[in-house]
PDB file of N, CA and C in Angstrom:
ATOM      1  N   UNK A   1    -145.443 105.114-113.042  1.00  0.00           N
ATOM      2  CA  UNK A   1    -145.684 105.904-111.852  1.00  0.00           C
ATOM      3  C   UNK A   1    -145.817 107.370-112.264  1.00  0.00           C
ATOM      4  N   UNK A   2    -146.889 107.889-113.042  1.00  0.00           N
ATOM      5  CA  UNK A   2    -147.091 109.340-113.399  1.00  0.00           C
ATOM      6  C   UNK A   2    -146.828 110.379-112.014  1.00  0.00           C
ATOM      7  N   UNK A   3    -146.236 111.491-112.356  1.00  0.00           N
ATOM      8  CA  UNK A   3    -146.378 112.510-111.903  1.00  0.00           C
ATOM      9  C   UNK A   3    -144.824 112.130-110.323  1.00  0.00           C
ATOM     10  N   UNK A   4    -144.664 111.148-110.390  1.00  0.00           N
ATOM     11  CA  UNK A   4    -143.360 110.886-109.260  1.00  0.00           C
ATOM     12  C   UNK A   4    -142.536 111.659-109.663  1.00  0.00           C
ATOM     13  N   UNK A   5    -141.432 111.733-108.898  1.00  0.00           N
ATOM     14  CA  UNK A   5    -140.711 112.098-108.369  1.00  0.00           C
ATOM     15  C   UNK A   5    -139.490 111.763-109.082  1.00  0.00           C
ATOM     16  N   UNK A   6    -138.566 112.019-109.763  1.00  0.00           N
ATOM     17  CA  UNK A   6    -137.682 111.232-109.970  1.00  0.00           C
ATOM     18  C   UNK A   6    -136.444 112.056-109.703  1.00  0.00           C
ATOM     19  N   UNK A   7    -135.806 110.332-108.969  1.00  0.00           N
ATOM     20  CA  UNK A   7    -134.031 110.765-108.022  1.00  0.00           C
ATOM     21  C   UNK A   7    -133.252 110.193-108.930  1.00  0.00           C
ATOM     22  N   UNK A   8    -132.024 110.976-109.017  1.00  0.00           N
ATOM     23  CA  UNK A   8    -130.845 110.215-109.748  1.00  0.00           C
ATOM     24  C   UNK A   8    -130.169 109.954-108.524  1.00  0.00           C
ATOM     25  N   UNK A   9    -129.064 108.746-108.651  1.00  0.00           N
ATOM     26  CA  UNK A   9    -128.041 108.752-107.442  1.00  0.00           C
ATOM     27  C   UNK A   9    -127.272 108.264-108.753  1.00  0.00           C
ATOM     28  N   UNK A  10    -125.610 109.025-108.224  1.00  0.00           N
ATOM     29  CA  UNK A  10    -124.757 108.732-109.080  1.00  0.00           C
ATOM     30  C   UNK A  10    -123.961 107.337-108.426  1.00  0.00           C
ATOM     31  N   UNK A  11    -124.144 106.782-107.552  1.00  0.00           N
ATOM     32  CA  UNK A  11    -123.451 104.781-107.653  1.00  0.00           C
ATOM     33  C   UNK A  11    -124.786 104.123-107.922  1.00  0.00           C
ATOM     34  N   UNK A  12    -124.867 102.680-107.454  1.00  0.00           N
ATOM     35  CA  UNK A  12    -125.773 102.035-107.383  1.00  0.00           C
ATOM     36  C   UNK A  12    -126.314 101.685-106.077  1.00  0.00           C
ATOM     37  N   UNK A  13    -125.986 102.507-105.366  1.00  0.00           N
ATOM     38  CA  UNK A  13    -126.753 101.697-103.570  1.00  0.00           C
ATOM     39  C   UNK A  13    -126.512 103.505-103.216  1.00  0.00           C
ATOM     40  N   UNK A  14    -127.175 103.679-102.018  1.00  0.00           N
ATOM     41  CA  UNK A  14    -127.157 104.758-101.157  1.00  0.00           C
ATOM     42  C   UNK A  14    -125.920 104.612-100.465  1.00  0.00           C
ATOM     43  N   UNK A  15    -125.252 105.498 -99.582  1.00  0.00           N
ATOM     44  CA  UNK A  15    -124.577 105.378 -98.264  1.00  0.00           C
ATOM     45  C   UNK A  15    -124.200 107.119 -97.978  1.00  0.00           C
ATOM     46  N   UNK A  16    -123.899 106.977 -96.797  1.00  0.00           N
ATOM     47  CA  UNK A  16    -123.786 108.747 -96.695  1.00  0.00           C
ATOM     48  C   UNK A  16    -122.034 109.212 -97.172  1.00  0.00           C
ATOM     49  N   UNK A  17    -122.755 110.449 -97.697  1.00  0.00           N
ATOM     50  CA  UNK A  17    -122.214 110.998 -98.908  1.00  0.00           C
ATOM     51  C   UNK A  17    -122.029 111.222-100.182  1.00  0.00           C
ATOM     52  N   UNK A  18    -122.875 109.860-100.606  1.00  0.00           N
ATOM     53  CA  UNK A  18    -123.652 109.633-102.195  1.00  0.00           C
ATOM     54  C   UNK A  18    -124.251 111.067-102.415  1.00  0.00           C
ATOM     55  N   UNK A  19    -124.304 111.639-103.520  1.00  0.00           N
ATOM     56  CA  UNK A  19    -124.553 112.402-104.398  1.00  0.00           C
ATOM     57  C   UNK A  19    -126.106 112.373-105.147  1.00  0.00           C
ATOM     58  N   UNK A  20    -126.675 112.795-104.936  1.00  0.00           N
ATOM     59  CA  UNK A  20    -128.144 112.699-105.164  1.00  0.00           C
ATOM     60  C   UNK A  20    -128.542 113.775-106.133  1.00  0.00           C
ATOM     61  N   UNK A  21    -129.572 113.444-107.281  1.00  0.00           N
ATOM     62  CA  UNK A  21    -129.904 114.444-108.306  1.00  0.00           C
ATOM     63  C   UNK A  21    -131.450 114.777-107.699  1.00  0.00           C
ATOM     64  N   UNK A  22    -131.995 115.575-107.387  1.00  0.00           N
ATOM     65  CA  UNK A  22    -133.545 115.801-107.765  1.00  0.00           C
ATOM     66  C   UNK A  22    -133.841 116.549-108.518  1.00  0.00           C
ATOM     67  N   UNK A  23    -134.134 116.899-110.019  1.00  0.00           N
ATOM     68  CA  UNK A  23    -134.200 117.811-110.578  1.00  0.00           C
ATOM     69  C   UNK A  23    -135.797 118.632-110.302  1.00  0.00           C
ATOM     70  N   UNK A  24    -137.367 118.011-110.317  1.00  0.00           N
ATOM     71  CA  UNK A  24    -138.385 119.132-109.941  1.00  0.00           C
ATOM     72  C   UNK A  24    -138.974 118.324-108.590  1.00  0.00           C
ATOM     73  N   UNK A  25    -137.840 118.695-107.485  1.00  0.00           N
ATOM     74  CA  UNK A  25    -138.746 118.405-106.156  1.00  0.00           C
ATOM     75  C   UNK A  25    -140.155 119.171-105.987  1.00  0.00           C
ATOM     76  N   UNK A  26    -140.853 119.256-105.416  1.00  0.00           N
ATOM     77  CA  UNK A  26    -141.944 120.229-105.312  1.00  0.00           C
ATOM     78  C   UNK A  26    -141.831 120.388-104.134  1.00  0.00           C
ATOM     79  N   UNK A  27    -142.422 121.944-104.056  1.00  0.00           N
ATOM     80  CA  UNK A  27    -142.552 122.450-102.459  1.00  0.00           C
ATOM     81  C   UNK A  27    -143.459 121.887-101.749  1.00  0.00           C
ATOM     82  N   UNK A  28    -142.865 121.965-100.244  1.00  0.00           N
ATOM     83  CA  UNK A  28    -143.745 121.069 -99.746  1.00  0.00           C
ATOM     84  C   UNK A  28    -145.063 121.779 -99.652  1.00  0.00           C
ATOM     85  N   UNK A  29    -146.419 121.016 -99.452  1.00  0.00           N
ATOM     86  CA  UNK A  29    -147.426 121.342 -99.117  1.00  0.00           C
ATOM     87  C   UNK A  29    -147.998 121.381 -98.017  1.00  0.00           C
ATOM     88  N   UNK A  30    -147.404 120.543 -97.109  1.00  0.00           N
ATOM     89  CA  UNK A  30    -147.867 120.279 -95.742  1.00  0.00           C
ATOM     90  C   UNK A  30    -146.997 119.588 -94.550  1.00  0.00           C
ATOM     91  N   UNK A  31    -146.653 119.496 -93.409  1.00  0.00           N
ATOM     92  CA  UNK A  31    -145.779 118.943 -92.628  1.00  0.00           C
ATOM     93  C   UNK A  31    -146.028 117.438 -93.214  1.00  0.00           C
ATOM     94  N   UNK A  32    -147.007 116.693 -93.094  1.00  0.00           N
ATOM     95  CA  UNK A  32    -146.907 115.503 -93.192  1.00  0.00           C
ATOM     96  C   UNK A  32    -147.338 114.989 -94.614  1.00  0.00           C
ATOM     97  N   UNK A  33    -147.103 115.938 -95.804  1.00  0.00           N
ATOM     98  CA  UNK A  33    -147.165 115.224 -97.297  1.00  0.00           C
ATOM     99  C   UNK A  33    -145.873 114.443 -97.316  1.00  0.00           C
ATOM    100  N   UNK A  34    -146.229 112.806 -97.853  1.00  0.00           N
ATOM    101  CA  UNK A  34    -145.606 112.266 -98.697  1.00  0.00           C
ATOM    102  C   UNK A  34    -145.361 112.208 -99.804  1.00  0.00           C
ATOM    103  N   UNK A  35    -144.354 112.271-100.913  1.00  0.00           N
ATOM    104  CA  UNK A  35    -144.763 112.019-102.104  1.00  0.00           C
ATOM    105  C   UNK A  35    -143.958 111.055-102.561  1.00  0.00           C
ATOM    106  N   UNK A  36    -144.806 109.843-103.882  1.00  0.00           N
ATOM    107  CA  UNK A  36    -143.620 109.436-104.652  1.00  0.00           C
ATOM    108  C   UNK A  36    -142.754 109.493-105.142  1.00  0.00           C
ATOM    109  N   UNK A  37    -141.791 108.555-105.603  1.00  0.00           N
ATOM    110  CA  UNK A  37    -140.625 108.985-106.098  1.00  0.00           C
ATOM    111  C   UNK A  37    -140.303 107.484-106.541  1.00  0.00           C
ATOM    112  N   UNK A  38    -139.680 107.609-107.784  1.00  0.00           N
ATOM    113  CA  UNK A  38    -138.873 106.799-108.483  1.00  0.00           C
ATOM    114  C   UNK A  38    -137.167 106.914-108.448  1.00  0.00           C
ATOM    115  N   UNK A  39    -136.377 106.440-107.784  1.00  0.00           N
ATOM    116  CA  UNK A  39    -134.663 106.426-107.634  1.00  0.00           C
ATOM    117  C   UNK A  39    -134.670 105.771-108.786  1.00  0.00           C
ATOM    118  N   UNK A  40    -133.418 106.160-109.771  1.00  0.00           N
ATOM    119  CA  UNK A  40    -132.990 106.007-111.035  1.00  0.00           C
ATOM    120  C   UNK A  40    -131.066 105.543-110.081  1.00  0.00           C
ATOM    121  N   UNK A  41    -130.546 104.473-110.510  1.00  0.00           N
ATOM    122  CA  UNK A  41    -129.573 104.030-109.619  1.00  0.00           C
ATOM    123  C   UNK A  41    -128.041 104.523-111.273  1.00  0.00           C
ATOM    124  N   UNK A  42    -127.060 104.778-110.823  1.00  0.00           N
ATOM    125  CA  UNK A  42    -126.063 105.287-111.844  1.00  0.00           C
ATOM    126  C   UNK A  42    -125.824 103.654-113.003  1.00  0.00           C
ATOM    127  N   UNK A  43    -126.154 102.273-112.043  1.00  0.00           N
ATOM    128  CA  UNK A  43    -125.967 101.275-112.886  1.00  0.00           C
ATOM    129  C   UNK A  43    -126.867 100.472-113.731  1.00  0.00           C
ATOM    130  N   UNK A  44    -128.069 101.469-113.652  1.00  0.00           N
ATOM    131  CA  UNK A  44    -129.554 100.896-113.999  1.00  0.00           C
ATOM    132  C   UNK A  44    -130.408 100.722-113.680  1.00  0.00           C
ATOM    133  N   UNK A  45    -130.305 100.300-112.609  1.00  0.00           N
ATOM    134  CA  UNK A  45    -131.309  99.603-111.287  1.00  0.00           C
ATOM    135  C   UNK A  45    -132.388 100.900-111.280  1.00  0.00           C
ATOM    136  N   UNK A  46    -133.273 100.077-110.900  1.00  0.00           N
ATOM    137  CA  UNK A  46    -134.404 101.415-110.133  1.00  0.00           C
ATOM    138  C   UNK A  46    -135.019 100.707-108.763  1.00  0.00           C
ATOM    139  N   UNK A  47    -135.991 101.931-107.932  1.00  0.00           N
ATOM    140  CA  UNK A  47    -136.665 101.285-106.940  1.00  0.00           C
ATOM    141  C   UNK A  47    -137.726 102.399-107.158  1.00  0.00           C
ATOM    142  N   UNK A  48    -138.434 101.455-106.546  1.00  0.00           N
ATOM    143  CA  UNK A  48    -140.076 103.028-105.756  1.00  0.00           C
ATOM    144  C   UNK A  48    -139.452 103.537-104.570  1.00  0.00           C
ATOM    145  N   UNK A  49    -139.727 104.748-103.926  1.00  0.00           N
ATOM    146  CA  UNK A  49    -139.680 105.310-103.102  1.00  0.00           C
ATOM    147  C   UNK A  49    -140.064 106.292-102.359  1.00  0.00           C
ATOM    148  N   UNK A  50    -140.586 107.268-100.903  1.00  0.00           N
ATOM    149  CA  UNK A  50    -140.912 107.763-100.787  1.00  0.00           C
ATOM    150  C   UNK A  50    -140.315 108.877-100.671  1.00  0.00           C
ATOM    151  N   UNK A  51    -140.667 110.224-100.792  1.00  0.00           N
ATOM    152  CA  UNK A  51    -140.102 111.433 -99.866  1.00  0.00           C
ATOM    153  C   UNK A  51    -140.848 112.026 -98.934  1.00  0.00           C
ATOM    154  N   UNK A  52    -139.996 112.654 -97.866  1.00  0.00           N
ATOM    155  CA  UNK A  52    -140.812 113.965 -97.327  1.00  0.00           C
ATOM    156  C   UNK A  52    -140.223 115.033 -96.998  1.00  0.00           C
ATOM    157  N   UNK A  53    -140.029 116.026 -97.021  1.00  0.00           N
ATOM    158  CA  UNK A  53    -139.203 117.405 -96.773  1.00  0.00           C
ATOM    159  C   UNK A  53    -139.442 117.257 -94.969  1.00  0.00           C
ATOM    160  N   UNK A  54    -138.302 117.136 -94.363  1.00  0.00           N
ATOM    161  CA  UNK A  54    -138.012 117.548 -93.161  1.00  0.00           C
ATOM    162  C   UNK A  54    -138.133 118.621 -92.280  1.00  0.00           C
ATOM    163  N   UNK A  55    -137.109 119.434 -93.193  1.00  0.00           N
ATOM    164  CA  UNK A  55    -137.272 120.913 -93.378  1.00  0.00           C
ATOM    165  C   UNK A  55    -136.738 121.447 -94.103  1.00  0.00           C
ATOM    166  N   UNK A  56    -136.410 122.635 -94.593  1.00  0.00           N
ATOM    167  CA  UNK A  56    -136.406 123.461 -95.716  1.00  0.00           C
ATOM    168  C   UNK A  56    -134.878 122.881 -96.593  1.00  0.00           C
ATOM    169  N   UNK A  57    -133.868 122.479 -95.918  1.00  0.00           N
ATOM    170  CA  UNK A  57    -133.257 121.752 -96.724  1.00  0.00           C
ATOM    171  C   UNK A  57    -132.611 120.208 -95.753  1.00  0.00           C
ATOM    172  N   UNK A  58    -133.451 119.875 -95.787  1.00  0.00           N
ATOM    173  CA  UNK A  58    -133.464 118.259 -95.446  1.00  0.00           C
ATOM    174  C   UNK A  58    -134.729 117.509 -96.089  1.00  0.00           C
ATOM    175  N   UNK A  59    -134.151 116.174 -96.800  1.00  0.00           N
ATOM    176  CA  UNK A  59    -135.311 115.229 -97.090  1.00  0.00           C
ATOM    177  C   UNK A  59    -135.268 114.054 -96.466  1.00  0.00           C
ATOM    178  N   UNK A  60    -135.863 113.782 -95.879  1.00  0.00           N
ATOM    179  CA  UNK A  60    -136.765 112.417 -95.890  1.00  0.00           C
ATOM    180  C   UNK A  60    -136.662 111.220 -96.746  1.00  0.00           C
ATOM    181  N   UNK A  61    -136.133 110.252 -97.315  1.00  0.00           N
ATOM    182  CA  UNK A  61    -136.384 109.014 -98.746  1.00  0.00           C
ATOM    183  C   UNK A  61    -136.125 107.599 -97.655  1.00  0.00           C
ATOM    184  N   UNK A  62    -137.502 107.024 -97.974  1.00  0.00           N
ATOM    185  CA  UNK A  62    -137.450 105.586 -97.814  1.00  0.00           C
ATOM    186  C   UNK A  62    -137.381 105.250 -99.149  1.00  0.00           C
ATOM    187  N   UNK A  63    -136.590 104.493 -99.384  1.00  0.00           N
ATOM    188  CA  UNK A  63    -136.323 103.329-100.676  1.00  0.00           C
ATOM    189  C   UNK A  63    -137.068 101.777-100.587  1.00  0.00           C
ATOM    190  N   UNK A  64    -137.392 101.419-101.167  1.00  0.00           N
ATOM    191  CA  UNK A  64    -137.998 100.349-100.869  1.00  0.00           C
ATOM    192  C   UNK A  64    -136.635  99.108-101.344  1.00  0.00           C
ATOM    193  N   UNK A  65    -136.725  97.605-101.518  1.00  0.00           N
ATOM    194  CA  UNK A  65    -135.612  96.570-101.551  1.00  0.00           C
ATOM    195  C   UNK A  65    -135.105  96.714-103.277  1.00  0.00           C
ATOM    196  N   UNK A  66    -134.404  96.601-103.771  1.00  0.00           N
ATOM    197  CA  UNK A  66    -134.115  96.150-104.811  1.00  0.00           C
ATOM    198  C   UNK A  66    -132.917  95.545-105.541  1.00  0.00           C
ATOM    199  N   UNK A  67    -132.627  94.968-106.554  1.00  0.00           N
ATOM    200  CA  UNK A  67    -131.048  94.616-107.163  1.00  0.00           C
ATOM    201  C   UNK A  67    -130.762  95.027-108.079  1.00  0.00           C
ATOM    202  N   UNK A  68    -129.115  95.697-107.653  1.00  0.00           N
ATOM    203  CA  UNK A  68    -128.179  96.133-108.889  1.00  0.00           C
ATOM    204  C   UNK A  68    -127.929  95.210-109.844  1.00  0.00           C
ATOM    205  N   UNK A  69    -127.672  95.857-110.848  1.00  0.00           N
ATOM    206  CA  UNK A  69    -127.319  95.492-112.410  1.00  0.00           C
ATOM    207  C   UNK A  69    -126.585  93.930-111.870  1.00  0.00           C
ATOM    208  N   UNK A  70    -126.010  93.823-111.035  1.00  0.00           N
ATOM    209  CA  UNK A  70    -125.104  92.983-110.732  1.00  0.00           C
ATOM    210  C   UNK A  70    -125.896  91.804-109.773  1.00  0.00           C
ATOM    211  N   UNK A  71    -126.838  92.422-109.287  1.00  0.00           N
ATOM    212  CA  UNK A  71    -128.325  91.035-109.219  1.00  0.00           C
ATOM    213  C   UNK A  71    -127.484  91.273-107.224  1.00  0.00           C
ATOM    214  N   UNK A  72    -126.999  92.553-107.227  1.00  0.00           N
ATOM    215  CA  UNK A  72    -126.609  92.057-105.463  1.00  0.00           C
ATOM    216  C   UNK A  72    -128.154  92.823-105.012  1.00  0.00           C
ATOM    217  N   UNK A  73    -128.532  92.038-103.817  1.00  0.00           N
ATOM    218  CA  UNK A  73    -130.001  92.406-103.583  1.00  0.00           C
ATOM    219  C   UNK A  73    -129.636  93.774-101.885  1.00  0.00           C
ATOM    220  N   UNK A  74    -130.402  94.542-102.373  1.00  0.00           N
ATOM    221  CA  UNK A  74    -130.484  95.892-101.282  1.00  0.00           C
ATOM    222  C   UNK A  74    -131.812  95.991-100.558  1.00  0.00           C
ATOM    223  N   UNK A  75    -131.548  95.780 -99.455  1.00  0.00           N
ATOM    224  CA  UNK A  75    -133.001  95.856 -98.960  1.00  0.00           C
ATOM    225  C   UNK A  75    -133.803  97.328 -98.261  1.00  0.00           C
ATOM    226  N   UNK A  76    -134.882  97.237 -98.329  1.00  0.00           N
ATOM    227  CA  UNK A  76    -135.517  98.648 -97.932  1.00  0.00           C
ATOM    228  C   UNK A  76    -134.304  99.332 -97.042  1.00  0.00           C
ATOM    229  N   UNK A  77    -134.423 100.779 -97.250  1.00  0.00           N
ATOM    230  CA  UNK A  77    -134.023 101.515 -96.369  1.00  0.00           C
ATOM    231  C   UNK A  77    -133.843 103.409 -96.133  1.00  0.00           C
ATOM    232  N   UNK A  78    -133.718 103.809 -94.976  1.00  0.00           N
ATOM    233  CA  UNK A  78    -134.768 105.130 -94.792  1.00  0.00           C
ATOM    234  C   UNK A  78    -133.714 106.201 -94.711  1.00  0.00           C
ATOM    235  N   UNK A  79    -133.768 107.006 -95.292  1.00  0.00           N
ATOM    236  CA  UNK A  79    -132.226 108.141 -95.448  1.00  0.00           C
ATOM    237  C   UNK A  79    -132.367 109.392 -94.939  1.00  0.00           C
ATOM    238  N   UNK A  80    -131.878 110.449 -94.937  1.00  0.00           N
ATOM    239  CA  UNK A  80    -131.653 111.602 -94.194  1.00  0.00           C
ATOM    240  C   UNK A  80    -130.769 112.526 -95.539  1.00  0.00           C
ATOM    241  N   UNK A  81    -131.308 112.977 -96.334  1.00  0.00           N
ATOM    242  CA  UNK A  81    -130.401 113.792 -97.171  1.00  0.00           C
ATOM    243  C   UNK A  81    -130.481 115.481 -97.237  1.00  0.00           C
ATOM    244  N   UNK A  82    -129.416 116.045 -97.129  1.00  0.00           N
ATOM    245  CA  UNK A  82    -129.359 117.845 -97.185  1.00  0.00           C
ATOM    246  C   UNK A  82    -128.996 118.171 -98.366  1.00  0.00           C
ATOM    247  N   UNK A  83    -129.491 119.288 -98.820  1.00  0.00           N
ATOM    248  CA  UNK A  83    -129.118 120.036 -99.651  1.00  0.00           C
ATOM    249  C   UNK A  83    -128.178 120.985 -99.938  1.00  0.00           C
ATOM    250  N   UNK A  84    -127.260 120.512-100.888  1.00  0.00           N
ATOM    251  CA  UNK A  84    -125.769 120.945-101.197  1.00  0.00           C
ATOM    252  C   UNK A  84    -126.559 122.397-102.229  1.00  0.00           C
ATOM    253  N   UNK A  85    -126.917 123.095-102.590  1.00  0.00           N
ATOM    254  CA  UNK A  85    -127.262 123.966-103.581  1.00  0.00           C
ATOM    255  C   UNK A  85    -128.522 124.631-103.658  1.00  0.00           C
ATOM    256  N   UNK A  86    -128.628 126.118-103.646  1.00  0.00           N
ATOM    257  CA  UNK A  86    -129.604 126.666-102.948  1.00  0.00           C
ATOM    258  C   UNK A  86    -130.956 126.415-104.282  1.00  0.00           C
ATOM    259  N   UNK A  87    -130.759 126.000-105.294  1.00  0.00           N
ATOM    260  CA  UNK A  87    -131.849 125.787-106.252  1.00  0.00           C
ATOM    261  C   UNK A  87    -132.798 123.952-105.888  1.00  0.00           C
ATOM    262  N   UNK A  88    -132.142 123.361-104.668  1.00  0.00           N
ATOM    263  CA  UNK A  88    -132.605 122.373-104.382  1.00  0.00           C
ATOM    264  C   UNK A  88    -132.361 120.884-105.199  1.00  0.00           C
ATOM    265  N   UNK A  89    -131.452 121.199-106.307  1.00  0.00           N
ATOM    266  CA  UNK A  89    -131.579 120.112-107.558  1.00  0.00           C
ATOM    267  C   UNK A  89    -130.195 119.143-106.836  1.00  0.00           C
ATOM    268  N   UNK A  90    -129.437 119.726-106.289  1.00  0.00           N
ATOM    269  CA  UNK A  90    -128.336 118.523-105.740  1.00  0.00           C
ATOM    270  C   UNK A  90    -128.422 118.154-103.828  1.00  0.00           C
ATOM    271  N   UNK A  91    -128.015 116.946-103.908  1.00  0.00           N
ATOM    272  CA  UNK A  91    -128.426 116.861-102.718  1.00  0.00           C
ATOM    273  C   UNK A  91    -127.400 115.870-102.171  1.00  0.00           C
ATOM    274  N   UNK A  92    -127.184 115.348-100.815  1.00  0.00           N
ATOM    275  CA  UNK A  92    -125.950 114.539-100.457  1.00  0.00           C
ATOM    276  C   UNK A  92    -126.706 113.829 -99.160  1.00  0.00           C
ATOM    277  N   UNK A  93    -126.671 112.578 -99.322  1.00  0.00           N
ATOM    278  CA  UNK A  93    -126.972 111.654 -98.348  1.00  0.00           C
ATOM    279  C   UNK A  93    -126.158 112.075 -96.723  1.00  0.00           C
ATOM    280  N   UNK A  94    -126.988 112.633 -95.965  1.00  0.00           N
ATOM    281  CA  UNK A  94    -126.362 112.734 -94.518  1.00  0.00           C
ATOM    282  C   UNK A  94    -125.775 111.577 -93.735  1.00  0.00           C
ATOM    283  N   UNK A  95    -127.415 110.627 -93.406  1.00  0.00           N
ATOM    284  CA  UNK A  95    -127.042 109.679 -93.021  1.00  0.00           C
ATOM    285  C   UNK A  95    -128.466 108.562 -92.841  1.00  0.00           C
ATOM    286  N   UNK A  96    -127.986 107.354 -92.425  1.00  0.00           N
ATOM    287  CA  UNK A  96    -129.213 106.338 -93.053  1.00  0.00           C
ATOM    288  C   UNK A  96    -129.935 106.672 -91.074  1.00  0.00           C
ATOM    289  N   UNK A  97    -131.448 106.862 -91.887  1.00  0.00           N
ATOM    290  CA  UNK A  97    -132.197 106.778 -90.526  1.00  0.00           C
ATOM    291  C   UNK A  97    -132.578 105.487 -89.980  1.00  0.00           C
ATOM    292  N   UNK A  98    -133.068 105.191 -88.548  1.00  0.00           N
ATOM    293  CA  UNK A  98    -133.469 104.135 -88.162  1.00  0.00           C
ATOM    294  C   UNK A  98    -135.153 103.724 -88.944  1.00  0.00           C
TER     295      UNK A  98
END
């Protein structure tokens, strides 16, 4: 997946308050740019995923389904995360959107 996005999360599943890495988000370009993204999970796991900047410190991430190291299966799901740090690189799961 050239040129994505890539998220660290320090567990292996989302939930609010998880700890989120983005190290080169890019600014947004437009209200309604999406961009890719690859989630890197703390136990191995990966998924595809999307972002979108909300607003200036809120993101947007649908995750798509996948299984931890441990083969438990996670299915798609759409998050709400703010930004803990004014350089944008840490971030903290708010809460899971509908």
């Amino acid at each position: 997946m050239p040129n994505a996005i890539q998220i660290q999360v320090a567990d292996s599943h989302l939930y609010p308050g998880c700890a989120v890495r983005i190290a080169d988000l890019p600014e947004p370009a437009g209200a309604a740019d999406l961009a890719e993204a690859h989630v890197e999970f703390a136990d191995g796991s990966g998924a595809h995923a999307t972002c979108h900047r909300r607003a200036h410190d809120e993101l947007e991430l649908t995750v798509d389904g996948y299984a931890t190291q441990r083969r438990h299966l996670i299915d798609a799901r759409h998050w709400l995360l703010f930004a803990v740090d004014a350089t944008h690189h840490s971030w903290r799961v708010k809460r899971r959107l509908p």
